[in-house]
N, C-alpha and C. Protein backbone atom coordinates (compact mmCIF):
# COMPACT_ATOMS: atom_id res chain seq x y z
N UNK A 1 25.45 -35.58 0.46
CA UNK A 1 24.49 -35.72 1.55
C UNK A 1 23.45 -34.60 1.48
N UNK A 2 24.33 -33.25 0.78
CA UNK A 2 23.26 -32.07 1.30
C UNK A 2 21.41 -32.83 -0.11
N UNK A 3 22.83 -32.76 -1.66
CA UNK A 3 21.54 -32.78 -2.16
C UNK A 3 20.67 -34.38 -1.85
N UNK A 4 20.84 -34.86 -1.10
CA UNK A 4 20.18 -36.30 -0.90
C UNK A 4 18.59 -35.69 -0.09
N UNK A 5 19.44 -34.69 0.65
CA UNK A 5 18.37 -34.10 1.56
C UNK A 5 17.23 -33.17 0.58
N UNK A 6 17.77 -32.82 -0.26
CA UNK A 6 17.01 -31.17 -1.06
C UNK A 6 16.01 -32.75 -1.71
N UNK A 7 16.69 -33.32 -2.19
CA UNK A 7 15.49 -34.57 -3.03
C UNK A 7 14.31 -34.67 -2.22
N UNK A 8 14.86 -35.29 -1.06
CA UNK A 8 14.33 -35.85 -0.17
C UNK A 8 12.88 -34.85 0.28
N UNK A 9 13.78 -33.33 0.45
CA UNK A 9 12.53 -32.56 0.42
C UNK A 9 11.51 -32.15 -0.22
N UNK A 10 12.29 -31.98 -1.75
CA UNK A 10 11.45 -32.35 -2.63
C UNK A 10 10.35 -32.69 -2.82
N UNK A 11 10.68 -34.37 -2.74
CA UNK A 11 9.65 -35.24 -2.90
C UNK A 11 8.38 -35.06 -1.57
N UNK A 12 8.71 -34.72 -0.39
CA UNK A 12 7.75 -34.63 0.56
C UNK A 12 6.94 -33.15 0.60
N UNK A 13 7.76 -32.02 -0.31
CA UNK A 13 6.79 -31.25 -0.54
C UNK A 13 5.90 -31.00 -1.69
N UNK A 14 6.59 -31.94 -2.64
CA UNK A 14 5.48 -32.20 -3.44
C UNK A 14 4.56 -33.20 -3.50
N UNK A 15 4.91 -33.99 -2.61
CA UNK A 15 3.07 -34.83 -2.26
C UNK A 15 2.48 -34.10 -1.52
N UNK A 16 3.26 -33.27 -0.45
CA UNK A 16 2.05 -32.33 0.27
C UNK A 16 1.42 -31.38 -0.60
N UNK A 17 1.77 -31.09 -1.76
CA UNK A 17 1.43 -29.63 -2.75
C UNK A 17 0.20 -30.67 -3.13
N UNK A 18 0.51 -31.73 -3.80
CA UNK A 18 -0.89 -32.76 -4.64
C UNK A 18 -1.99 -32.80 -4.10
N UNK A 19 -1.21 -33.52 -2.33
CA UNK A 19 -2.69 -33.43 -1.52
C UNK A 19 -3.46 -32.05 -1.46
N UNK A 20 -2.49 -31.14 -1.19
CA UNK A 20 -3.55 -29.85 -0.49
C UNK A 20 -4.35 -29.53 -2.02
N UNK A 21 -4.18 -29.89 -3.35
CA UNK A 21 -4.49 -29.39 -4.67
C UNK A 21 -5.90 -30.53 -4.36
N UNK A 22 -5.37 -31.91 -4.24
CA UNK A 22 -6.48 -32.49 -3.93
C UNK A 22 -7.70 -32.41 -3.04
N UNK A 23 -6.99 -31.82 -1.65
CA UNK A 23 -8.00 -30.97 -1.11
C UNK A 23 -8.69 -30.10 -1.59
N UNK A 24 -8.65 -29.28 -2.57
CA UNK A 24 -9.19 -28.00 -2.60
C UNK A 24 -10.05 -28.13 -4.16
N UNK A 25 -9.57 -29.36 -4.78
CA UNK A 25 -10.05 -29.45 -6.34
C UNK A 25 -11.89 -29.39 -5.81
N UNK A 26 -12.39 -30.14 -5.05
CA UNK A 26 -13.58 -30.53 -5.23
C UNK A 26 -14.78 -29.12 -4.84
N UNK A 27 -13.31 -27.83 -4.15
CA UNK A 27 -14.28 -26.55 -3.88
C UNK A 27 -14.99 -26.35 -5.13
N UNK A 28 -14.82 -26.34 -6.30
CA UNK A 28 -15.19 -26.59 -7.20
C UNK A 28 -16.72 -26.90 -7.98
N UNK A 29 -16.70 -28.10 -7.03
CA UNK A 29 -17.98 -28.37 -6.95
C UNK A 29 -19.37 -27.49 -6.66
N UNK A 30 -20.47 -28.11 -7.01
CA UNK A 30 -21.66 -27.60 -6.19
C UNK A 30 -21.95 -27.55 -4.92
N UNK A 31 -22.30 -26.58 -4.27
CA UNK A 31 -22.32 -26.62 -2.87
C UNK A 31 -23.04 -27.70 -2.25
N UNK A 32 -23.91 -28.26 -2.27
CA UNK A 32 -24.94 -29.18 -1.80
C UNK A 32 -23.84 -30.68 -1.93
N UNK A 33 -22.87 -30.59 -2.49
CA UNK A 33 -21.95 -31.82 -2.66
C UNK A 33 -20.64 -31.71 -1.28
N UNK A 34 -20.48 -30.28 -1.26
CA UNK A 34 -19.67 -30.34 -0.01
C UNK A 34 -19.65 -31.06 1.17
N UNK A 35 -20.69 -30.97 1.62
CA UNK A 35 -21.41 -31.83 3.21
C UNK A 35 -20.62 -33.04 2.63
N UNK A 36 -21.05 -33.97 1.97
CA UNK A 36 -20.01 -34.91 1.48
C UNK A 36 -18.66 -35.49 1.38
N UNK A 37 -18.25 -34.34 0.78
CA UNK A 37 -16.83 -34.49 0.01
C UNK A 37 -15.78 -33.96 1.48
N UNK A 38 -16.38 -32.85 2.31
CA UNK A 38 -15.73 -32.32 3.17
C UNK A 38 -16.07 -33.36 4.57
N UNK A 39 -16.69 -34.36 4.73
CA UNK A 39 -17.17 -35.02 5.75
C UNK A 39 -15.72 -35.15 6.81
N UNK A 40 -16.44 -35.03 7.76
CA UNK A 40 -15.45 -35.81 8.85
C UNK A 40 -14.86 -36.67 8.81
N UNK A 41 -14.89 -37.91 8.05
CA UNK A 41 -14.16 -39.21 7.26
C UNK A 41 -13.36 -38.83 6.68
N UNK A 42 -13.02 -37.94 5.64
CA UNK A 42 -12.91 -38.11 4.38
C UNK A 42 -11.59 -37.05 4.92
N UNK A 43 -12.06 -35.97 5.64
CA UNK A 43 -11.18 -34.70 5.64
C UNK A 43 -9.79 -35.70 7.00
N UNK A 44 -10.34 -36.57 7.95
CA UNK A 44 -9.27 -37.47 8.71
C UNK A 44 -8.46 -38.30 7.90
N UNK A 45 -9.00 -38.91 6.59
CA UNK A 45 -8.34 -39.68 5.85
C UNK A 45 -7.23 -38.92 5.05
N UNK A 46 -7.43 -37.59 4.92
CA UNK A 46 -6.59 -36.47 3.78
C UNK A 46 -5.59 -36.22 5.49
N UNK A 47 -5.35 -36.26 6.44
CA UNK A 47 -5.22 -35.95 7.26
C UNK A 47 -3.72 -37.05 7.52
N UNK A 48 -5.01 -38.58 7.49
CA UNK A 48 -3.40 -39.45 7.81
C UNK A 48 -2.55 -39.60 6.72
N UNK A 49 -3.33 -39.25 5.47
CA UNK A 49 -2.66 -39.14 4.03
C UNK A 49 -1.53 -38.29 3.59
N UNK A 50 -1.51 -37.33 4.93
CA UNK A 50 -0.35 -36.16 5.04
C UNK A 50 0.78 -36.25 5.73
N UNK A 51 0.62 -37.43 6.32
CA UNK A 51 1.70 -37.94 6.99
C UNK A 51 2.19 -39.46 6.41
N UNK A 52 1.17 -40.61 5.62
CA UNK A 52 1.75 -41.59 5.46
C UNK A 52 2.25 -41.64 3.92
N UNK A 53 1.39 -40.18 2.79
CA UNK A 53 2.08 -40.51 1.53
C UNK A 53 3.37 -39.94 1.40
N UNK A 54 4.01 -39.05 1.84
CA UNK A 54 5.44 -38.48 1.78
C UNK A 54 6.44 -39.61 2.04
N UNK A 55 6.18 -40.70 3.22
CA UNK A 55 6.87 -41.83 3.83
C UNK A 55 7.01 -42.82 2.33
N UNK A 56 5.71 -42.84 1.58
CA UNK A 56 5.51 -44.15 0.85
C UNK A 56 6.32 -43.29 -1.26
N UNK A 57 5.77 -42.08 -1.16
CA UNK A 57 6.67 -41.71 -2.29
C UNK A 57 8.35 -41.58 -1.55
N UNK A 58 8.49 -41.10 -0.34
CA UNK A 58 10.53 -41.42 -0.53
C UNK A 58 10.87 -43.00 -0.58
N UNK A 59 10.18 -43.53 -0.30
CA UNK A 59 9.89 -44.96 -0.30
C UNK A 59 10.25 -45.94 -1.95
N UNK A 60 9.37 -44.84 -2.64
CA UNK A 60 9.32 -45.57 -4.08
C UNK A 60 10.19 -44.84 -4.75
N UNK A 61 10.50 -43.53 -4.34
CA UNK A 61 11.24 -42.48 -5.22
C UNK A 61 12.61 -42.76 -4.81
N UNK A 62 13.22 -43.73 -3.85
CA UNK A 62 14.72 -44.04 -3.29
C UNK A 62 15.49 -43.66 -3.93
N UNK A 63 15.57 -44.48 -5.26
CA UNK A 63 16.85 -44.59 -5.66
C UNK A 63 17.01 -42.95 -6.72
N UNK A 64 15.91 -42.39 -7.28
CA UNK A 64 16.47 -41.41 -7.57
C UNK A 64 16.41 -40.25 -6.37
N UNK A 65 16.27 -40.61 -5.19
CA UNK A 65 16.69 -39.13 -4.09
C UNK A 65 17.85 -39.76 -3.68
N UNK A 66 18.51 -40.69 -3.64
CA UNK A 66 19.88 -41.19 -3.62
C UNK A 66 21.03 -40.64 -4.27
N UNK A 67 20.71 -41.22 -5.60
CA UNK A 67 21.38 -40.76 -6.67
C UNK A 67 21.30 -39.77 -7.75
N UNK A 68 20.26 -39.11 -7.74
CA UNK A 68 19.52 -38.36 -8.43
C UNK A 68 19.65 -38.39 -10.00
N UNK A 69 19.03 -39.69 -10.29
CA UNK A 69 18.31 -40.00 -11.70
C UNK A 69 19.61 -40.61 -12.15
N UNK A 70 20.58 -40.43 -11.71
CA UNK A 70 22.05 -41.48 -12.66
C UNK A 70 22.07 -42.65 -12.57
């Protein structure tokens, strides 16, 4: 049960690590592109994306946070 849980966490802190990497890749950019990339849309969508992709990778990742890869 314990390691079902450590998977489990796992997997939800590493989609949060992707997103926030995804957040931050486009600092990168030219400034005049920010206004854009950082919009009010875009930064709400990274927002519900922090709560609905962790749900949808334990989702797809089941059977190995179950069983872990056997």
């Amino acid at each position: 049960m314990m390691a079902t849980a450590g998977r489990m966490a796992a997997a939800v802190l590493g989609t949060w690590t992707a997103l926030v990497l995804l957040l931050l890749a486009p600092s990168l950019l030219p400034e005049q592109w920010h206004y854009y990339v950082y919009s009010p849309a875009s930064v709400g969508l990274w927002m519900v994306a922090m709560l609905v992709a962790p749900v949808v990778t334990c989702a797809v990742a089941w059977r190995w946070i179950r069983t872990g890869g056997r």
